[in-house]
N, C-alpha and C. Protein backbone atom coordinates (compact mmCIF):
# COMPACT_ATOMS: atom_id res chain seq x y z
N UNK A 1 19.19 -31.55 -49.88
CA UNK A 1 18.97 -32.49 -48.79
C UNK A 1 18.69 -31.71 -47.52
N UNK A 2 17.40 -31.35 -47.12
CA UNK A 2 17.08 -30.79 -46.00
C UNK A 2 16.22 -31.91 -44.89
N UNK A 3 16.49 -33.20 -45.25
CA UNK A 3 15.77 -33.94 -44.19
C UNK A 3 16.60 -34.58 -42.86
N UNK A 4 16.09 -34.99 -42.43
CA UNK A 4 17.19 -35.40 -41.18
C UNK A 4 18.69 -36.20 -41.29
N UNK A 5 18.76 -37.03 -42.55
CA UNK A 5 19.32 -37.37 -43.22
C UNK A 5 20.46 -36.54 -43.74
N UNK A 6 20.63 -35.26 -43.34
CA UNK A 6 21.52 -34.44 -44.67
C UNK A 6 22.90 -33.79 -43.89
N UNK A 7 23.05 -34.74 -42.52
CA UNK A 7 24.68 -34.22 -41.83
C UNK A 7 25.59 -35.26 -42.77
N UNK A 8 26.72 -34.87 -42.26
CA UNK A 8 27.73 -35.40 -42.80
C UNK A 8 28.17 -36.75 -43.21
N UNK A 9 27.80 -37.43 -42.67
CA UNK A 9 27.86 -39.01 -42.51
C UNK A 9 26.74 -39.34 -42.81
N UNK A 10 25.78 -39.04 -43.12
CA UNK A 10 24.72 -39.46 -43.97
C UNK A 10 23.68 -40.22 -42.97
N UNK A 11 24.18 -40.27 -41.89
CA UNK A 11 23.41 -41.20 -40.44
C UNK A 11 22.29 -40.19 -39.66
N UNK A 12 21.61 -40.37 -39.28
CA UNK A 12 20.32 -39.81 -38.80
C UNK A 12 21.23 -39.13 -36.88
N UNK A 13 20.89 -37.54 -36.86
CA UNK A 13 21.48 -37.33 -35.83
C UNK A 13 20.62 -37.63 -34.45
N UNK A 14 20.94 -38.56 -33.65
CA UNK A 14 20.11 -38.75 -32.02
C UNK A 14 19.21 -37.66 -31.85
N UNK A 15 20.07 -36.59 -31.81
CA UNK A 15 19.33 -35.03 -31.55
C UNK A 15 18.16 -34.73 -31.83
N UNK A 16 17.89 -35.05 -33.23
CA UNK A 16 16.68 -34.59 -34.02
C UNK A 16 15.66 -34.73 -33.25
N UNK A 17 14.60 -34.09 -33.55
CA UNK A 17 13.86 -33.56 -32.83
C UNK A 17 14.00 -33.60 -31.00
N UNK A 18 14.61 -33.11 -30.76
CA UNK A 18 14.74 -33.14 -29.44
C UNK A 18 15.01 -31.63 -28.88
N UNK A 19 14.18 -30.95 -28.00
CA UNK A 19 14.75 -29.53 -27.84
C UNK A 19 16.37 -29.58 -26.80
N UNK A 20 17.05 -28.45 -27.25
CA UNK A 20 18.06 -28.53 -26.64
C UNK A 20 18.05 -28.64 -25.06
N UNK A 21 17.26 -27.83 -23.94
CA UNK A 21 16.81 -27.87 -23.04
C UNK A 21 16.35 -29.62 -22.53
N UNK A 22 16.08 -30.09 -23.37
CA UNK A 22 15.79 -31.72 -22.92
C UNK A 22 16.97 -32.16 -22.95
N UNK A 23 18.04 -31.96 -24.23
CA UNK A 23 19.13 -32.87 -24.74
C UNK A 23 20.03 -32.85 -22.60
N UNK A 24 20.36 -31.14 -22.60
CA UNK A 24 20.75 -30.77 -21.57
C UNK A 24 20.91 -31.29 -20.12
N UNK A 25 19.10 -31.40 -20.11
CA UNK A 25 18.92 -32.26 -18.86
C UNK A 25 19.01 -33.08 -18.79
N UNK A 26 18.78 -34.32 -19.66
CA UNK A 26 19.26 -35.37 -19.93
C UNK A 26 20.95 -35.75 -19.62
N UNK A 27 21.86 -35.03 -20.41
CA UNK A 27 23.22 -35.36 -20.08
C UNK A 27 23.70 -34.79 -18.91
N UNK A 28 22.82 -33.94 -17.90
CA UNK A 28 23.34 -33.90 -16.39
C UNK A 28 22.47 -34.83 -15.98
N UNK A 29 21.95 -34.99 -15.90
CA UNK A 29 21.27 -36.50 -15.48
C UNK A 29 22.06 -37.51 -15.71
N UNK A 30 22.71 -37.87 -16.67
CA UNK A 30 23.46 -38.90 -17.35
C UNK A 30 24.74 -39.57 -16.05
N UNK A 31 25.54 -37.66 -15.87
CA UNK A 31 26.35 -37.21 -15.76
C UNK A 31 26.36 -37.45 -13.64
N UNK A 32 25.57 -37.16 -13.55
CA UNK A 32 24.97 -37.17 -12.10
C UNK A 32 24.91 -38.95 -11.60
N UNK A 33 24.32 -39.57 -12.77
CA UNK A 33 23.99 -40.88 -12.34
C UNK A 33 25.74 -41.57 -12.19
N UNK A 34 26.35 -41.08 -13.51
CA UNK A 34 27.94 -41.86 -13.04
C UNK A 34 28.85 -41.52 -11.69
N UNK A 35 28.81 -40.20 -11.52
CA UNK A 35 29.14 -39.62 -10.69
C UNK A 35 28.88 -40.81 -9.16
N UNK A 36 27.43 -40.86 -8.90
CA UNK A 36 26.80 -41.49 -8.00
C UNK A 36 27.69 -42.98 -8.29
N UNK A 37 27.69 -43.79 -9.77
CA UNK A 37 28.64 -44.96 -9.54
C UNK A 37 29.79 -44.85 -9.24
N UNK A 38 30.20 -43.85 -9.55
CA UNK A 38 31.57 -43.65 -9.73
C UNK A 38 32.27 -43.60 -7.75
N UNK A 39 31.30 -43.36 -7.08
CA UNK A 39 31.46 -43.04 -5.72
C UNK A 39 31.78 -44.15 -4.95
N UNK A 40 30.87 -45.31 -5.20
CA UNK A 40 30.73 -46.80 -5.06
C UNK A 40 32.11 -47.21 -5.50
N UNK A 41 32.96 -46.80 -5.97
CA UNK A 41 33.96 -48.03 -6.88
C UNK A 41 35.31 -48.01 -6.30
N UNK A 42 35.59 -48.43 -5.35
CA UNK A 42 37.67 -48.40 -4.88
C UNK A 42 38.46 -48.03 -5.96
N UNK A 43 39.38 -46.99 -5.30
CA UNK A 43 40.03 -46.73 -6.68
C UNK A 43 40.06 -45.38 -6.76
N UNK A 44 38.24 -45.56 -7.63
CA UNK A 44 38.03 -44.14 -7.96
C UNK A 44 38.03 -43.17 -7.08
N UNK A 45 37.25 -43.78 -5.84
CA UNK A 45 37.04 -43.55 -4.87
C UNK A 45 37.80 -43.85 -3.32
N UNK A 46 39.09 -42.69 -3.49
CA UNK A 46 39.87 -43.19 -2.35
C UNK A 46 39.55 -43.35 -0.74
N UNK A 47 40.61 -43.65 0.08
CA UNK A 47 39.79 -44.08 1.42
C UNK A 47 38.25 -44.99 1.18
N UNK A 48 38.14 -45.40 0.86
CA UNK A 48 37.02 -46.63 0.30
C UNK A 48 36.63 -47.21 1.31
N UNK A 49 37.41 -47.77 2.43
CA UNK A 49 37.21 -48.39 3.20
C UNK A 49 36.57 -47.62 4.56
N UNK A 50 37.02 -46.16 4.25
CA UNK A 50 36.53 -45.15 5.21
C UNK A 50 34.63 -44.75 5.15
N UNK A 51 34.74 -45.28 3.71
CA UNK A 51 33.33 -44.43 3.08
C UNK A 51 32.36 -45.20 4.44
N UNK A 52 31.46 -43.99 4.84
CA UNK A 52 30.37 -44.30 5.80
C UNK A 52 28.84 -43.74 5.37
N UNK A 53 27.98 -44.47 5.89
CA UNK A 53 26.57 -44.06 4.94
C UNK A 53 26.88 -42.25 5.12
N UNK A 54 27.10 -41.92 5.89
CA UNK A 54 26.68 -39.93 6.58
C UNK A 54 27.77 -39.35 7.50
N UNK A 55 27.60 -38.69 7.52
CA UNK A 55 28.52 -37.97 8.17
C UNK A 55 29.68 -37.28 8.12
N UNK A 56 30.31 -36.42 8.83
CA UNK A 56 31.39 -36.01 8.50
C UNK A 56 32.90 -36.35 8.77
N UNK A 57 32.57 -37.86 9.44
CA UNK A 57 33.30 -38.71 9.75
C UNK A 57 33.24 -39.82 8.46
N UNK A 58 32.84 -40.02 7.25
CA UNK A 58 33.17 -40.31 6.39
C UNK A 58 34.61 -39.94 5.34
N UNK A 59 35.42 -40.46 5.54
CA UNK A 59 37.11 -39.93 4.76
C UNK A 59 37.02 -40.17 3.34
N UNK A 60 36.46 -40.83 2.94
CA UNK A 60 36.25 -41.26 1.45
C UNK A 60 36.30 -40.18 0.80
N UNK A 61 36.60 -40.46 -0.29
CA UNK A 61 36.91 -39.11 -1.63
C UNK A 61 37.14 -39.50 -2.76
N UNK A 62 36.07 -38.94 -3.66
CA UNK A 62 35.50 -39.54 -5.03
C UNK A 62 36.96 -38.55 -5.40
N UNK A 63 37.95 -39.61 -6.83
CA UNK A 63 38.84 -38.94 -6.83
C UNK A 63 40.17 -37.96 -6.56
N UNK A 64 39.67 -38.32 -5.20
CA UNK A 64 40.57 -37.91 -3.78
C UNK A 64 40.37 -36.72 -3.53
N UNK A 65 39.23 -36.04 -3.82
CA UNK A 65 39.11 -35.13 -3.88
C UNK A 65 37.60 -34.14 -3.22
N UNK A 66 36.68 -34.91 -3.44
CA UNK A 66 35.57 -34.61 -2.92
C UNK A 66 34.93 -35.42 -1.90
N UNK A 67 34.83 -35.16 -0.63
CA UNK A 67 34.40 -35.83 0.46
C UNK A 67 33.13 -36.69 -0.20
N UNK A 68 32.86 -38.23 0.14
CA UNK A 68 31.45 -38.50 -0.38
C UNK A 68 31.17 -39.51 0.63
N UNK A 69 30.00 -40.03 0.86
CA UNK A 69 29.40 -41.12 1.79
C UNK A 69 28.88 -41.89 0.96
N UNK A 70 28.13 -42.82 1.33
CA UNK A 70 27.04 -43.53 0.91
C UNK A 70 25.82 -42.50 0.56
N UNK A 71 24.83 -42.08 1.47
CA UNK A 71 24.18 -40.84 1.21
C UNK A 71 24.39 -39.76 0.08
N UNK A 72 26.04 -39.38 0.12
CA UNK A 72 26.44 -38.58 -1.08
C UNK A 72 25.82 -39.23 -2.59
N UNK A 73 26.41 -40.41 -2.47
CA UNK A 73 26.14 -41.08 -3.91
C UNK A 73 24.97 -41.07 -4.43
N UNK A 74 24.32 -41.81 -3.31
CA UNK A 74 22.65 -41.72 -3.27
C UNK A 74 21.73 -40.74 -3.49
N UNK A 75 22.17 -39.78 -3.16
CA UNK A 75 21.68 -38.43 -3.90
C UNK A 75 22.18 -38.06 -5.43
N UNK A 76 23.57 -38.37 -5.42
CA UNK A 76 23.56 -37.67 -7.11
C UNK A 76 22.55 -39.12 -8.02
N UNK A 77 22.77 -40.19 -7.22
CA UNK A 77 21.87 -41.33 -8.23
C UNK A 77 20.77 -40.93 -8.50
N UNK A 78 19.90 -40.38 -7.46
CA UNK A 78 18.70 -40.39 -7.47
C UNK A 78 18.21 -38.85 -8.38
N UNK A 79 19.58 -38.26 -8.30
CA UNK A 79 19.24 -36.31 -9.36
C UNK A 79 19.49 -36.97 -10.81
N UNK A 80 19.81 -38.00 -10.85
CA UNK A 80 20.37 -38.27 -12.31
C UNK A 80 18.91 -38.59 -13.18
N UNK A 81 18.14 -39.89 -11.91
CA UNK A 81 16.68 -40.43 -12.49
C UNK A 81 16.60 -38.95 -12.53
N UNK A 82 16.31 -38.40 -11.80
CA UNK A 82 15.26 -37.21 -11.98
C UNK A 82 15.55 -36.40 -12.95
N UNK A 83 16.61 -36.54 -13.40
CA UNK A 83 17.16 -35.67 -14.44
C UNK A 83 16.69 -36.15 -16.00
N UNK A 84 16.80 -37.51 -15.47
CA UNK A 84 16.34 -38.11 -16.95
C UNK A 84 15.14 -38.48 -17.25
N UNK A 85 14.26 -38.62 -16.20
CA UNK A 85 12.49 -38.50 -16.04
C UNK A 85 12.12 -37.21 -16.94
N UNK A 86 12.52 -36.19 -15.95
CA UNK A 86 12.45 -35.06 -16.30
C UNK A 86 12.32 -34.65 -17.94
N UNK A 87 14.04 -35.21 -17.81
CA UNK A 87 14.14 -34.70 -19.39
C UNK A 87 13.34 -34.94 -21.11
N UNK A 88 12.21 -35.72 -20.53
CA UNK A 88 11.31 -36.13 -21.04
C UNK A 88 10.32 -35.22 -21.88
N UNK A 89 10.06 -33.92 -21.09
CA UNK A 89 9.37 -32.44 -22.04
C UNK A 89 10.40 -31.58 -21.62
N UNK A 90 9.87 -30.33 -22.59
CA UNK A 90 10.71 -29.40 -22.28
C UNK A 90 10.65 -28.41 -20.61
N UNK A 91 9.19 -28.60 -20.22
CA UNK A 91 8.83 -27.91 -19.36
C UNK A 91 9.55 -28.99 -18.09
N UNK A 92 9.30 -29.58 -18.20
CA UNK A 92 10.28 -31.00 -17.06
C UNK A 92 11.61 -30.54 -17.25
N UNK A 93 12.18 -30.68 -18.01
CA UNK A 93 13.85 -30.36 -18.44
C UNK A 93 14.44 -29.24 -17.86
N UNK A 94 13.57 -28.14 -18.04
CA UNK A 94 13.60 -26.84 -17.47
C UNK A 94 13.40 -27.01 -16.41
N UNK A 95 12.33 -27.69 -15.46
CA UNK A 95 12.44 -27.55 -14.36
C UNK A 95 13.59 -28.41 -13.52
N UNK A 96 13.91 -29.46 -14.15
CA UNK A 96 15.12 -30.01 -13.58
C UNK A 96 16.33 -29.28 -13.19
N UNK A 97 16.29 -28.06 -14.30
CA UNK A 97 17.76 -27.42 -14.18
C UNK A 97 17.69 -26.33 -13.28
N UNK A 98 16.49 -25.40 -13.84
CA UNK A 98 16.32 -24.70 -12.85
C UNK A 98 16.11 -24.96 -11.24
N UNK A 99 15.38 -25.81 -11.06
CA UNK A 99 14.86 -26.43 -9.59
C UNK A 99 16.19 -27.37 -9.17
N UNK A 100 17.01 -27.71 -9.88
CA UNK A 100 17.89 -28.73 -9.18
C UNK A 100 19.39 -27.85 -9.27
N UNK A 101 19.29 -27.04 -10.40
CA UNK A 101 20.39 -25.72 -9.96
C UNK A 101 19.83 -24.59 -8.70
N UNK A 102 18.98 -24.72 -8.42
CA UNK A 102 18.79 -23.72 -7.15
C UNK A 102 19.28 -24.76 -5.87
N UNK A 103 18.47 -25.65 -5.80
CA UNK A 103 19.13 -26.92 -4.65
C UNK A 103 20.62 -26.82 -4.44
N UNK A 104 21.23 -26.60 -5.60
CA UNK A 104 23.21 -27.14 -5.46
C UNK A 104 23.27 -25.92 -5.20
N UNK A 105 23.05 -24.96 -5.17
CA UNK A 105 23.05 -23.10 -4.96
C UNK A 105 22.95 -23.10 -3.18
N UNK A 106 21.58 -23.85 -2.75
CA UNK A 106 21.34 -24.08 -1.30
C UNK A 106 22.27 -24.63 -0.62
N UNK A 107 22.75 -25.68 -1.48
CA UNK A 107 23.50 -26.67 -0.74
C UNK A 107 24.61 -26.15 -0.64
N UNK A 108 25.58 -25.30 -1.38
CA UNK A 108 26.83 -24.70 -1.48
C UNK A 108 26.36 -23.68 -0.14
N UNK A 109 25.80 -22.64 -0.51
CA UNK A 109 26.00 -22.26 0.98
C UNK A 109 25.31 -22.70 2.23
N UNK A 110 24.54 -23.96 2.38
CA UNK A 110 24.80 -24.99 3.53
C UNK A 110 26.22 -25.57 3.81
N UNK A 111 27.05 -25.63 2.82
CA UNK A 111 27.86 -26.18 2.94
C UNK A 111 29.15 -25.28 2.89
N UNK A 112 29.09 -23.70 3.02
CA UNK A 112 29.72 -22.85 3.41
C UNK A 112 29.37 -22.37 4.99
N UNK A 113 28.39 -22.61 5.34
CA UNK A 113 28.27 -22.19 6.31
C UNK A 113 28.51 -23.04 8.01
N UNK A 114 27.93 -24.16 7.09
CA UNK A 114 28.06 -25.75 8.31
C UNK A 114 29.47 -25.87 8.21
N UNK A 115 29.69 -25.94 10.02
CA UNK A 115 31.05 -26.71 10.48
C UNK A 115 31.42 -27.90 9.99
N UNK A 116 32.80 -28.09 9.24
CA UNK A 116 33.18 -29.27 8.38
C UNK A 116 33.01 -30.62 9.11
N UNK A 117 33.60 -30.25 10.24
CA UNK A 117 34.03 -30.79 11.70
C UNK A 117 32.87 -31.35 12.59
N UNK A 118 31.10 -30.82 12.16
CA UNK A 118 30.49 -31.11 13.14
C UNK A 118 29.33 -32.03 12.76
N UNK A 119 28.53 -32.64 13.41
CA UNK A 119 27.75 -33.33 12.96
C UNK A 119 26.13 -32.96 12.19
N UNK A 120 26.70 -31.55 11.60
CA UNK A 120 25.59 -30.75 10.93
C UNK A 120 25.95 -30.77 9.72
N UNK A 121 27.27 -31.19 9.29
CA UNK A 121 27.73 -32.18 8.36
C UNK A 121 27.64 -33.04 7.85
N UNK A 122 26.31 -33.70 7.26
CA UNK A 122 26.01 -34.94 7.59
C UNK A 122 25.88 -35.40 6.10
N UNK A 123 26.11 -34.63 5.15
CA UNK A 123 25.85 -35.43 3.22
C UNK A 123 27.08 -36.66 3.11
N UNK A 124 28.74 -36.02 4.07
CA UNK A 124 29.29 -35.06 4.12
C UNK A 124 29.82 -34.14 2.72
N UNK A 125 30.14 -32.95 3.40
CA UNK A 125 30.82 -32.32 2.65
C UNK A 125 32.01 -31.02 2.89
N UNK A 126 33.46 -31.00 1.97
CA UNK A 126 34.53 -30.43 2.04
C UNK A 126 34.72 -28.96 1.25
N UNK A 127 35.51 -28.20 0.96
CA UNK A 127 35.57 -27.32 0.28
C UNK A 127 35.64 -27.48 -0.97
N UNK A 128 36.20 -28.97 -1.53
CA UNK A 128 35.97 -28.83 -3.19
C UNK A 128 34.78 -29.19 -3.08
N UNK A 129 33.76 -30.14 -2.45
CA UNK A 129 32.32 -29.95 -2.88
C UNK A 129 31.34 -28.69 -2.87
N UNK A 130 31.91 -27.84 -2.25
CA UNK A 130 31.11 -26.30 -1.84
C UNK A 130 31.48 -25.81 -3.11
N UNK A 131 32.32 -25.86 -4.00
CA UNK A 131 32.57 -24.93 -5.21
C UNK A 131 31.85 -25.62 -6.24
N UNK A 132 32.10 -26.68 -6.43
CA UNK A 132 31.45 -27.95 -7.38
C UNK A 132 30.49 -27.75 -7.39
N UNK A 133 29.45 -27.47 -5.86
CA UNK A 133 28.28 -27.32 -5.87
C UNK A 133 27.89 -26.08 -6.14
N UNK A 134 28.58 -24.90 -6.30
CA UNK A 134 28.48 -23.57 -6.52
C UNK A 134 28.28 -23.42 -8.12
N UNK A 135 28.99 -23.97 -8.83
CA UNK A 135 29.05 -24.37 -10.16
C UNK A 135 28.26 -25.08 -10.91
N UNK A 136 27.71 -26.00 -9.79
CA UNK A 136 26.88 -26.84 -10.57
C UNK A 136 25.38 -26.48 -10.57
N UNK A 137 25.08 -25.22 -9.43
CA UNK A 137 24.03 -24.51 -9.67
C UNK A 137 23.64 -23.45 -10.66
N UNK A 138 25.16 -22.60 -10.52
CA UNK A 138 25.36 -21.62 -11.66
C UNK A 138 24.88 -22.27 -12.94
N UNK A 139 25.63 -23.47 -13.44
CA UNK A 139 25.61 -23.79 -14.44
C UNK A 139 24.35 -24.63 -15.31
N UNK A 140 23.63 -25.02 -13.86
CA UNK A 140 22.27 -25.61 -14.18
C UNK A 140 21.33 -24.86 -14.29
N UNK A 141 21.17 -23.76 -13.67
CA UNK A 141 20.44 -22.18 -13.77
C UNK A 141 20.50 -21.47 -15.04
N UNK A 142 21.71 -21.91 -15.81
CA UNK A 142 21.62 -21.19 -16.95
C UNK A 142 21.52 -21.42 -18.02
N UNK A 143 21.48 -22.91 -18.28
CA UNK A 143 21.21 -23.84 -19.07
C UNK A 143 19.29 -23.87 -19.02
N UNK A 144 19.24 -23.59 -18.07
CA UNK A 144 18.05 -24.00 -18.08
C UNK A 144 16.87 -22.54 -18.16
N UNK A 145 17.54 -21.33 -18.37
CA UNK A 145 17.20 -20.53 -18.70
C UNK A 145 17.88 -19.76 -19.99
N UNK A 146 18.54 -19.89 -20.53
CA UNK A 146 19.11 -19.52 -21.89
C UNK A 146 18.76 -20.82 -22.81
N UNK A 147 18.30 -21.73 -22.51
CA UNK A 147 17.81 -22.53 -23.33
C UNK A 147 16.59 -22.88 -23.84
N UNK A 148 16.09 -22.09 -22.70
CA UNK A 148 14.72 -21.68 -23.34
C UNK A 148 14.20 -20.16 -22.91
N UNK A 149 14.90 -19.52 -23.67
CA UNK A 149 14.47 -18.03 -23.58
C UNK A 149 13.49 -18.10 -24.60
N UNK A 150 13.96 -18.19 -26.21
CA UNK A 150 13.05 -18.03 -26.96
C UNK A 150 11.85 -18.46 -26.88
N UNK A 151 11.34 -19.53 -26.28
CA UNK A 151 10.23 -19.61 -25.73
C UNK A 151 9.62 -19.13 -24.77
N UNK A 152 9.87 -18.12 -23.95
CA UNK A 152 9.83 -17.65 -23.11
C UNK A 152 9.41 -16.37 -23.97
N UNK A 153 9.86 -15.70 -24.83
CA UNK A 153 9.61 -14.56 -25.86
C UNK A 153 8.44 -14.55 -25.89
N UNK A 154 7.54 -15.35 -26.66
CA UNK A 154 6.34 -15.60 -27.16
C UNK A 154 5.26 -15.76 -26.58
């Protein structure tokens, strides 16, 4: 049994034919878009009542933890489409990760460097978003280049 058919459960895997580099961008895309709901929702999102479209006068905190606005959300919503547009070829997929892991790379040290305090602050953003975003470049940079090296070989 070598057809698509031949995992364990006998059920056809989603995956199939799909390069990994797409699967990838796709589930940060996925991942990006909840994030963005997840910002919207009381609760999840403490100080709720604080949340303001911008600024660094926004108190809100996805999880109590990461400064977010309106704007905040609105951006990971809108990296998620793009993530999942994207993830459509492989050469899109790749560029999602690579091009949208260099952005969170920018943005981490914009957001190391801008006063927390001042109105040059304006996504907003705190010190757990500067690492998050440090990470989330690292990690999109390399996904998106170790996932398609072998093509890159040839």
């Amino acid at each position: 049994m070598t057809n698509s058919m031949a995992h364990a459960r006998g059920r056809r895997n989603p995956a199939d034919g799909r390069a990994p580099v797409r699967r990838a961008a796709a589930t940060v895309g996925v991942l990006f878009l909840v994030i963005g709901v997840l910002g919207f929702i009381p609760g999840i999102t403490t100080h709720y009542g604080d949340l303001k479209f911008a600024g660094h006068d926004s108190d809100a905190k996805l999880l109590g933890l990461f400064q977010t606005s309106v704007l905040h959300n609105v951006v990971h919503l809108l990296f998620g489409v793009a993530g999942l547009l994207l993830a459509r070829t492989v050469s899109g997929a790749r560029t999602f990760l690579i091009g949208g892991g260099a952005i969170y790379l920018v943005l981490w040290l914009y957001g190391v460097v801008v006063d927390h305090n001042s109105g040059a602050n304006f996504i907003p953003l705190n010190g757990a978003d500067n690492w998050l975003h440090f990470l989330l470049g690292v990690g999109m940079i390399a996904l998106g280049l170790l996932l398609t090296r072998d093509r890159n070989r040839r």
